[in-house]
N, C-alpha and C. Protein backbone atom coordinates (compact mmCIF):
# COMPACT_ATOMS: atom_id res chain seq x y z
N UNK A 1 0.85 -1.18 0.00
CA UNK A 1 0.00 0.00 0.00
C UNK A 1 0.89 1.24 0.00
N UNK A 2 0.46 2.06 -0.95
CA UNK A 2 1.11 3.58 -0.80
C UNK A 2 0.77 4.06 0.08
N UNK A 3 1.41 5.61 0.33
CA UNK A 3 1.73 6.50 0.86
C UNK A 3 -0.08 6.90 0.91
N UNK A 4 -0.19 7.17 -0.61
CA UNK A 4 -2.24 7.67 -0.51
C UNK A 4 -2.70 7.28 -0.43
N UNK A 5 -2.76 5.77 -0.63
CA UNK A 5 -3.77 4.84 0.06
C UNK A 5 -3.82 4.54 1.53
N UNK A 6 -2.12 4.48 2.12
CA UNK A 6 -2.41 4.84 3.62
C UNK A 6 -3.07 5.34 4.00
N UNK A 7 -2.71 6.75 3.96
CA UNK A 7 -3.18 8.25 4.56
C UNK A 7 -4.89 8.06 4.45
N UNK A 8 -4.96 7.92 2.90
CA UNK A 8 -6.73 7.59 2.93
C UNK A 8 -7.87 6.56 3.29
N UNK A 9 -7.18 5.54 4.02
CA UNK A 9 -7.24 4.36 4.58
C UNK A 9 -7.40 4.83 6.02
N UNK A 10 -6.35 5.82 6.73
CA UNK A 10 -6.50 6.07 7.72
C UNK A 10 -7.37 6.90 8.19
N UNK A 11 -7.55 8.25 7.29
CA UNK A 11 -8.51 9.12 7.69
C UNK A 11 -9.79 8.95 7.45
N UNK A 12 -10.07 7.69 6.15
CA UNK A 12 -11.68 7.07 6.49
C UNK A 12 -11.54 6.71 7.83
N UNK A 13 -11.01 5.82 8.32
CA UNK A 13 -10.83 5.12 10.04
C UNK A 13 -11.40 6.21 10.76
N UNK A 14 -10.79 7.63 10.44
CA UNK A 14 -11.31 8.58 11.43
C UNK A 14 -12.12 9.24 11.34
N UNK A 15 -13.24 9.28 9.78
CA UNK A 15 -14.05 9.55 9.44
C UNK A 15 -13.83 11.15 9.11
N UNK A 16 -13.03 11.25 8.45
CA UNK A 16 -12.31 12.62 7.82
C UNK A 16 -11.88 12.22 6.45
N UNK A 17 -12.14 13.67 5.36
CA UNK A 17 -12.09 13.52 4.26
C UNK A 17 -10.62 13.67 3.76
N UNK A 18 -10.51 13.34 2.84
CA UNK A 18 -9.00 13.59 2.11
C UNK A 18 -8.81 14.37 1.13
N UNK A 19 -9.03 16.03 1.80
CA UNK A 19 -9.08 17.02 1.01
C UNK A 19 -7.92 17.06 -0.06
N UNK A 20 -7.69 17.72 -1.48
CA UNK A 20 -6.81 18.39 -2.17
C UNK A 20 -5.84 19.20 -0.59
N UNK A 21 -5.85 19.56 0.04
CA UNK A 21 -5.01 20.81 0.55
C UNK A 21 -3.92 19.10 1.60
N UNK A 22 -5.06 18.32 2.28
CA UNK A 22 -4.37 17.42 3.13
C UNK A 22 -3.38 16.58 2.02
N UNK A 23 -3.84 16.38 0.48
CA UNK A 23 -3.26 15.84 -0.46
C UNK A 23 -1.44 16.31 -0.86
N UNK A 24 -2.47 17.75 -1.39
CA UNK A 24 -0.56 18.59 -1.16
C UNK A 24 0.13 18.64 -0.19
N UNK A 25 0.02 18.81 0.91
CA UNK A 25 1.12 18.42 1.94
C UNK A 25 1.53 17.08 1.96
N UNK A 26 0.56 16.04 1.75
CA UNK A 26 1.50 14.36 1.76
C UNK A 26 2.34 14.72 0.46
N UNK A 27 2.08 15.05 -0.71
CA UNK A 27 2.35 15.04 -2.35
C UNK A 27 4.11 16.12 -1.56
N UNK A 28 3.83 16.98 -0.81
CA UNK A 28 4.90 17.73 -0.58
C UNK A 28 6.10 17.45 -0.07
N UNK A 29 5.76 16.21 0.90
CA UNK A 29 6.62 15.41 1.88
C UNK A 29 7.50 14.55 1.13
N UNK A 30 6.55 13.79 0.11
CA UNK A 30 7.26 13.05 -0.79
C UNK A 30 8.05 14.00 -2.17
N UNK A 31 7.91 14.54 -2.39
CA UNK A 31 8.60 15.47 -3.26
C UNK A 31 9.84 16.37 -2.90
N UNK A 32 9.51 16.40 -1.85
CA UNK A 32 10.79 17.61 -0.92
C UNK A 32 11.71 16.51 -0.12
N UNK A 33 11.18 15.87 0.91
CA UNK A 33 11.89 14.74 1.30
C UNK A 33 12.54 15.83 2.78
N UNK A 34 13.15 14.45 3.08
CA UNK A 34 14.29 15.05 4.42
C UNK A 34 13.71 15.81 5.59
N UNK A 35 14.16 16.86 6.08
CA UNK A 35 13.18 17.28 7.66
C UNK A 35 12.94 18.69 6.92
N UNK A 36 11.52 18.40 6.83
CA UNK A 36 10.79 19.83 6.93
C UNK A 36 9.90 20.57 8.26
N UNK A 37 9.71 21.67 8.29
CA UNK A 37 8.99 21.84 9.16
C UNK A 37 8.23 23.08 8.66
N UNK A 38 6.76 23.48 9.43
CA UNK A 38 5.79 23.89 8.90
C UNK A 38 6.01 24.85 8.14
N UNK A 39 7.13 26.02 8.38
CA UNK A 39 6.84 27.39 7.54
C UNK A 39 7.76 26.85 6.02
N UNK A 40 8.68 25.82 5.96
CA UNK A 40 8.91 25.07 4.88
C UNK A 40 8.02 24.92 3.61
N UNK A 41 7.05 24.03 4.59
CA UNK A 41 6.14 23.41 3.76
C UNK A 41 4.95 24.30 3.04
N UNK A 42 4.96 25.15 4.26
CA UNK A 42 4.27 26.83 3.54
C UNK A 42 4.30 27.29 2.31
N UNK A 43 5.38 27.47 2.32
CA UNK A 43 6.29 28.35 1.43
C UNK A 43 6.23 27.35 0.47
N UNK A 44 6.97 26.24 0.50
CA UNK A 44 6.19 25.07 -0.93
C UNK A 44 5.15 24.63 -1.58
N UNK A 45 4.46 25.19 -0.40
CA UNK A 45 2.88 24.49 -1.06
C UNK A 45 2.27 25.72 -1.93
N UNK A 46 2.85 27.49 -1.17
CA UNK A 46 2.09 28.31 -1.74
C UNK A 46 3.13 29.34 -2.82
N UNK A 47 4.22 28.72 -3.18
CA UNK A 47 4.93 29.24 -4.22
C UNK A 47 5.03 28.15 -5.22
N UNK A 48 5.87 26.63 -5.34
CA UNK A 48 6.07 25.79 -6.10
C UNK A 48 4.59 25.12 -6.43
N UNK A 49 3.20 25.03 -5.46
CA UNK A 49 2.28 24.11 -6.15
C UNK A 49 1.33 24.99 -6.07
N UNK A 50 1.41 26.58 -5.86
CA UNK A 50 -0.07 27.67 -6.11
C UNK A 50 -1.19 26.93 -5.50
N UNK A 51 -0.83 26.39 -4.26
CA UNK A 51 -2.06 25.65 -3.24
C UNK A 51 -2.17 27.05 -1.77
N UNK A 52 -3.21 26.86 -1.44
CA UNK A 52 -3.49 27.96 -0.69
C UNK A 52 -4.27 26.73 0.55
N UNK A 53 -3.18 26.65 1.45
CA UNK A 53 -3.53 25.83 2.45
C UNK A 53 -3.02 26.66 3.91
N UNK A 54 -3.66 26.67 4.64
CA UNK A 54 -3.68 27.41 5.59
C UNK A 54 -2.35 27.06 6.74
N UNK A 55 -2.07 27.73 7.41
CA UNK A 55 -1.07 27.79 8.57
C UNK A 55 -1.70 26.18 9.56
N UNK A 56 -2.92 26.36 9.75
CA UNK A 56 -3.35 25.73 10.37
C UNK A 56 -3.70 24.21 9.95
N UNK A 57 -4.39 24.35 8.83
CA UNK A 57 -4.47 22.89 8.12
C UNK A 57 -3.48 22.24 8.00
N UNK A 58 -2.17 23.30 7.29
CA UNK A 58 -0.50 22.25 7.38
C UNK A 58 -0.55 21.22 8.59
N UNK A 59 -0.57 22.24 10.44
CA UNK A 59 -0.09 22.13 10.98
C UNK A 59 -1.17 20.61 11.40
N UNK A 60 -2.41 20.64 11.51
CA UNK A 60 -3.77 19.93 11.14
C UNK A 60 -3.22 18.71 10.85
N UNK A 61 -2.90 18.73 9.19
CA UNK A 61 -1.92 17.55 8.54
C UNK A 61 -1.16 16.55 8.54
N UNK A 62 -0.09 17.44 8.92
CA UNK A 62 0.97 16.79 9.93
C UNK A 62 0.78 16.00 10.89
N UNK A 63 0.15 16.42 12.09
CA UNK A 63 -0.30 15.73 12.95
C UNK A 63 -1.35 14.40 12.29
N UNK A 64 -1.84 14.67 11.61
CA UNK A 64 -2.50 13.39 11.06
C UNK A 64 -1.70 11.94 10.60
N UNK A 65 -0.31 12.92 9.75
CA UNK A 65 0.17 11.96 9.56
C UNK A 65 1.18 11.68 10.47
N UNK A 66 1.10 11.90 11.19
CA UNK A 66 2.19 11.33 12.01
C UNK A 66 1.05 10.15 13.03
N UNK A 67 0.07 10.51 13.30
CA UNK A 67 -0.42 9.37 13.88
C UNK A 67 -0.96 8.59 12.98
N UNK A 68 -1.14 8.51 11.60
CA UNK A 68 -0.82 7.44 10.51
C UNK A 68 0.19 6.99 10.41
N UNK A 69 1.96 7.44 10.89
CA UNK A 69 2.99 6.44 10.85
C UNK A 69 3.47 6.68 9.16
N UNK A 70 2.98 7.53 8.47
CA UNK A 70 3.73 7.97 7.54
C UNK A 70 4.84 9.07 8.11
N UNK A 71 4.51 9.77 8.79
CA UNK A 71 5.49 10.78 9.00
C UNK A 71 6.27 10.87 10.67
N UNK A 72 7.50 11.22 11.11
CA UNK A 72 7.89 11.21 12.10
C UNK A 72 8.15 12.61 12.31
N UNK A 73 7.71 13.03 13.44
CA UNK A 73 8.31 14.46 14.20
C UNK A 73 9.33 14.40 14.91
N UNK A 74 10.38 15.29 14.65
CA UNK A 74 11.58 15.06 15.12
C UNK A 74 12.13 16.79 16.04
N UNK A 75 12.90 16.91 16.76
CA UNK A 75 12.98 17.86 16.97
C UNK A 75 14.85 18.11 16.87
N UNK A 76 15.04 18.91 16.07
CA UNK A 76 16.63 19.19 15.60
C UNK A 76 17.07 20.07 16.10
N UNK A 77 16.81 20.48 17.34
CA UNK A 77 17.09 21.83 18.30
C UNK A 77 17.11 23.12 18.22
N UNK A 78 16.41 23.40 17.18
CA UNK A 78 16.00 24.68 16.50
C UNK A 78 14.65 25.21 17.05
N UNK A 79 14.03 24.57 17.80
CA UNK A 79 13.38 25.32 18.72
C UNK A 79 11.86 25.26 18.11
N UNK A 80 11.97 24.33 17.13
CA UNK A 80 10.91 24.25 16.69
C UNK A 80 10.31 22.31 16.10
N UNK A 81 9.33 21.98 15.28
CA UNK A 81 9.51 20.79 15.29
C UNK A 81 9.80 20.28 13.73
N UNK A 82 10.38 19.29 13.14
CA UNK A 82 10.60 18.64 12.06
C UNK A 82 9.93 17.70 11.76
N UNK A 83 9.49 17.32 10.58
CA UNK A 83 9.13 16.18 10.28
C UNK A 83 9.77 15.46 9.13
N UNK A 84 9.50 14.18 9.11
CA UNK A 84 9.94 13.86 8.04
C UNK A 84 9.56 11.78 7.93
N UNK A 85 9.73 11.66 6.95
CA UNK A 85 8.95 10.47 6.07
C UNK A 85 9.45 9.35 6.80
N UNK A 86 8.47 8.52 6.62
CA UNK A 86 8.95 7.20 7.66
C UNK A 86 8.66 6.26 7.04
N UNK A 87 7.36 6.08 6.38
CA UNK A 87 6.51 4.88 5.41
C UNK A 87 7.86 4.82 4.38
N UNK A 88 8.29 3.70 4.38
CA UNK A 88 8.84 3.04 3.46
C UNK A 88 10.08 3.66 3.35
N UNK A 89 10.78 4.26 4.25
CA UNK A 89 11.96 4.49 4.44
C UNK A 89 12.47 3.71 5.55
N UNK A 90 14.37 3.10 5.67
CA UNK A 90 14.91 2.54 6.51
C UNK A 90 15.03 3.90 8.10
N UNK A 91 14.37 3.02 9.27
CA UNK A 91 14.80 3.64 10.35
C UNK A 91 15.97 4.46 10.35
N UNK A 92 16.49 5.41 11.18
CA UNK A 92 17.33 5.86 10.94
C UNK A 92 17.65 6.80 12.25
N UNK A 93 18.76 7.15 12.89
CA UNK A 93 18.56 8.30 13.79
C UNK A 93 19.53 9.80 13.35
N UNK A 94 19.50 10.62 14.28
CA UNK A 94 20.17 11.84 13.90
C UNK A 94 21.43 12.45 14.71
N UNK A 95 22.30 13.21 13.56
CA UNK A 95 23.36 14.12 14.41
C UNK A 95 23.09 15.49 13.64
N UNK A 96 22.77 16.24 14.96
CA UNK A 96 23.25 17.50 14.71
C UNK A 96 23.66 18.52 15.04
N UNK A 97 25.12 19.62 14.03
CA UNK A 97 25.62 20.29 14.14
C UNK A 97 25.06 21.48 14.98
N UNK A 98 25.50 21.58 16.27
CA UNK A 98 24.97 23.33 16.96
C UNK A 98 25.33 24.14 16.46
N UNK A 99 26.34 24.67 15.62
CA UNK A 99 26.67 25.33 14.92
C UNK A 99 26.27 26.13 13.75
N UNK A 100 25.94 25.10 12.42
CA UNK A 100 25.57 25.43 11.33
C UNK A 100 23.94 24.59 11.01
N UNK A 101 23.56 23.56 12.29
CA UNK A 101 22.50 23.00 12.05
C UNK A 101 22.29 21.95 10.37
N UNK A 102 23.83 21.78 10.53
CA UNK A 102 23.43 20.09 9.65
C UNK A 102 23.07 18.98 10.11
N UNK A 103 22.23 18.13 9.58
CA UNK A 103 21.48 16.95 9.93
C UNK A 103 22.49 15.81 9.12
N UNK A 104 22.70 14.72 9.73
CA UNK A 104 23.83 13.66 9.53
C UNK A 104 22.58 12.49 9.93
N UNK A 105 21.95 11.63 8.77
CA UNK A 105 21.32 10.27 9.28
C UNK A 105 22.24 9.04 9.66
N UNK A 106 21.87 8.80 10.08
CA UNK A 106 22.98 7.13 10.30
C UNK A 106 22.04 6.16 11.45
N UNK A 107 22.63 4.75 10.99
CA UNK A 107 21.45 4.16 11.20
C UNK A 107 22.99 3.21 11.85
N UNK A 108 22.90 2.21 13.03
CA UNK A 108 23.46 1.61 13.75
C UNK A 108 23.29 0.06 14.10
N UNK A 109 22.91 -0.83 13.88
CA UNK A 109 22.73 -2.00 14.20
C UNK A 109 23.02 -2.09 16.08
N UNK A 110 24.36 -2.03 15.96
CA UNK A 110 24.80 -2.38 17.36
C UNK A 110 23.84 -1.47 18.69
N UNK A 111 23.59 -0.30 18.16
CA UNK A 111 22.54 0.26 19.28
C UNK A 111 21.41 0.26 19.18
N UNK A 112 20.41 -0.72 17.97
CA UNK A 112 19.46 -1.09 17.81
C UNK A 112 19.33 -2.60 18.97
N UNK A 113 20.39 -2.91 18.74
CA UNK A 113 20.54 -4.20 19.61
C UNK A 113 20.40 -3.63 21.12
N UNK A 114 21.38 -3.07 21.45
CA UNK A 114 21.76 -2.48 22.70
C UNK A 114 20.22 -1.51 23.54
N UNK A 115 19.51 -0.67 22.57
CA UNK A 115 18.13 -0.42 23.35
C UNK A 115 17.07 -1.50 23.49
N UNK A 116 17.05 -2.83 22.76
CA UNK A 116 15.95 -3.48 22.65
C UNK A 116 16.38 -4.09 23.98
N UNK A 117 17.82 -4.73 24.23
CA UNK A 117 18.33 -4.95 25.01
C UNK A 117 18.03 -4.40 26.87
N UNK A 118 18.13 -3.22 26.71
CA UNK A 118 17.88 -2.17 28.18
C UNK A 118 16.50 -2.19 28.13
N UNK A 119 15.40 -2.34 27.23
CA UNK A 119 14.00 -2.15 27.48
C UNK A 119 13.79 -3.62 27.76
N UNK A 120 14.48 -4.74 27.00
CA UNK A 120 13.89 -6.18 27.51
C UNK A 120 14.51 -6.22 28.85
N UNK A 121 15.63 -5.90 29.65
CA UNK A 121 16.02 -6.10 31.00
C UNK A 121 14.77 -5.04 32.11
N UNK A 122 14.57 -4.01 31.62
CA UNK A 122 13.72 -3.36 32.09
C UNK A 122 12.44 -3.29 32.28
N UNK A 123 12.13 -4.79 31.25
CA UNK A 123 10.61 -4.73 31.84
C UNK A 123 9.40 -3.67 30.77
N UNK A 124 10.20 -2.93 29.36
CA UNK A 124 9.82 -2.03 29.31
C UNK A 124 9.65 -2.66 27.37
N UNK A 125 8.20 -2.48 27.12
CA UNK A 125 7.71 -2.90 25.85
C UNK A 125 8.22 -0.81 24.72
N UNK A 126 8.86 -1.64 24.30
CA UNK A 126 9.51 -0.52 23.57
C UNK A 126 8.55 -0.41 21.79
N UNK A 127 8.06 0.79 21.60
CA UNK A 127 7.07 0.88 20.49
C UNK A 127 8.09 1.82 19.57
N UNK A 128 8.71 2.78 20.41
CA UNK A 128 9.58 3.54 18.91
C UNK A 128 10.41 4.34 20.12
N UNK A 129 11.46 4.67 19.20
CA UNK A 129 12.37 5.53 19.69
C UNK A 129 13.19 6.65 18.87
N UNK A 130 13.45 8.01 19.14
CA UNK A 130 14.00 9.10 18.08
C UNK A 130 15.77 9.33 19.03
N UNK A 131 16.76 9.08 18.40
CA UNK A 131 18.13 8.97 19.04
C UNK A 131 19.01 9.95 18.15
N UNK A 132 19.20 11.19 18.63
CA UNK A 132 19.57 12.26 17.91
C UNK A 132 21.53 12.20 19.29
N UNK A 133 22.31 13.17 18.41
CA UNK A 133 23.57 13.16 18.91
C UNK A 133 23.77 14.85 18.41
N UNK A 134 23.85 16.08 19.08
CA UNK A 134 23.89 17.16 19.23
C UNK A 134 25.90 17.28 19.19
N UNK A 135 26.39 17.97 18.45
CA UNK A 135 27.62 18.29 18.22
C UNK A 135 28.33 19.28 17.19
N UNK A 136 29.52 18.89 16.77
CA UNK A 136 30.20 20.02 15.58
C UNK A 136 30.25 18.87 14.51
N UNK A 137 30.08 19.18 13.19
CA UNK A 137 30.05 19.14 12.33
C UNK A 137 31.84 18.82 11.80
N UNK A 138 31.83 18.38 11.16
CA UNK A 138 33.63 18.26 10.48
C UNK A 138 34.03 20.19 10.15
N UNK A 139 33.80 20.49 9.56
CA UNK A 139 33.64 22.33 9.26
C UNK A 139 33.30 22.90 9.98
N UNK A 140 32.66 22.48 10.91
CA UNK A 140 32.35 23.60 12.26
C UNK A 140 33.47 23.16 13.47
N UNK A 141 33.70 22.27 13.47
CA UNK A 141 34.90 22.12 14.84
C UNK A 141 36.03 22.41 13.99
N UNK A 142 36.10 22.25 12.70
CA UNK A 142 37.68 22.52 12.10
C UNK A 142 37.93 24.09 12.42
N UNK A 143 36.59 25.12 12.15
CA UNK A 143 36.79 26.32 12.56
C UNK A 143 36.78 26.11 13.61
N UNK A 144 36.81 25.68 14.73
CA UNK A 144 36.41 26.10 16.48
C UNK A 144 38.11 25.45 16.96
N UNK A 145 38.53 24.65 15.94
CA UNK A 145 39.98 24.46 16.42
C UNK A 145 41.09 25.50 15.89
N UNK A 146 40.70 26.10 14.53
CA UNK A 146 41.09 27.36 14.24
C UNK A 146 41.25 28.20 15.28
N UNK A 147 39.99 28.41 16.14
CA UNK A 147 40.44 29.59 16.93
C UNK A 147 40.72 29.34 18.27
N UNK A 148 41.53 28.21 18.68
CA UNK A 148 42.19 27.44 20.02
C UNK A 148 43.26 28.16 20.07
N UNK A 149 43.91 28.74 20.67
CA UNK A 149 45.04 29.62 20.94
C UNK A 149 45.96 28.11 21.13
N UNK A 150 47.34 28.46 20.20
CA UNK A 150 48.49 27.01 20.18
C UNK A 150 49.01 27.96 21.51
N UNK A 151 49.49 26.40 21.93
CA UNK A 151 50.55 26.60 23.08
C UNK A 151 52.07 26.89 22.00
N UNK A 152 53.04 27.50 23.13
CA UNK A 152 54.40 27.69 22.46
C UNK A 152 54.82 26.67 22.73
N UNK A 153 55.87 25.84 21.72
CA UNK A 153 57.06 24.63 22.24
C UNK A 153 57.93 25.26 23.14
């Protein structure tokens, strides 16, 4: 099952229609890709697809799909929230730069093992988890070692 047959699979379930406007934002997710977040998707929906979908409906949307399990909300420390595609993409977690705010995916086996691990000793039925790593960037610590004052020999 696709992406629109999900979504429209799910929101019959909830007895909600599957407007054109809820359409362009899924159509947007898949077209743009990677972590968007609402004033993003704004700006795409009402310059690149001349859709006139409200602040609110985006935000409406989103939330829909994320409790459809097409989409994941993520938060990249920007003070605000991200989303981004989950249906039929490999799990994955995040690093990111405080600096310049690059996003680095990488996906781990060994600490996939290692949390299923601490939740089965714990007693604790594990449904999902978001594992982000906050740091410098290769270009952002190369400048931050730039400006380390050298010791003299």
């Amino acid at each position: 099952m696709n992406a629109v047959e999900s979504f429209a699979k799910y929101l019959k379930s909830k007895e909600l229609k599957f407007t054109k406007e809820r359409k362009a934002v899924l159509d947007e997710m898949f077209h743009r890709g990677g972590h968007l977040d609402v004033e993003d998707l704004l700006y795409r929906l009402r310059k690149r697809r001349k859709q006139s979908a409200s602040r609110a409906t985006v935000y409406r949307t989103l939330e829909l799909l994320v409790e459809s399990g097409i989409v994941r909300k993520v938060d990249l420390g920007h003070g605000h929230s991200h989303y981004e595609l989950v249906l039929d993409h490999p799990h994955h977690e995040h690093m990111i730069c405080v600096s310049c705010g690059k996003v680095v995916e990488f996906s781990d086996k060994k600490i996939e093992v290692a949390l299923k691990r601490l939740c089965k000793e714990s007693g604790f039925e594990h449904t999902s988890h978001c594992f982000q790593i906050f740091g410098y960037c290769d270009k952002c610590k190369g400048s931050l070692d730039s400006k380390k004052p050298h010791a003299n020999p």
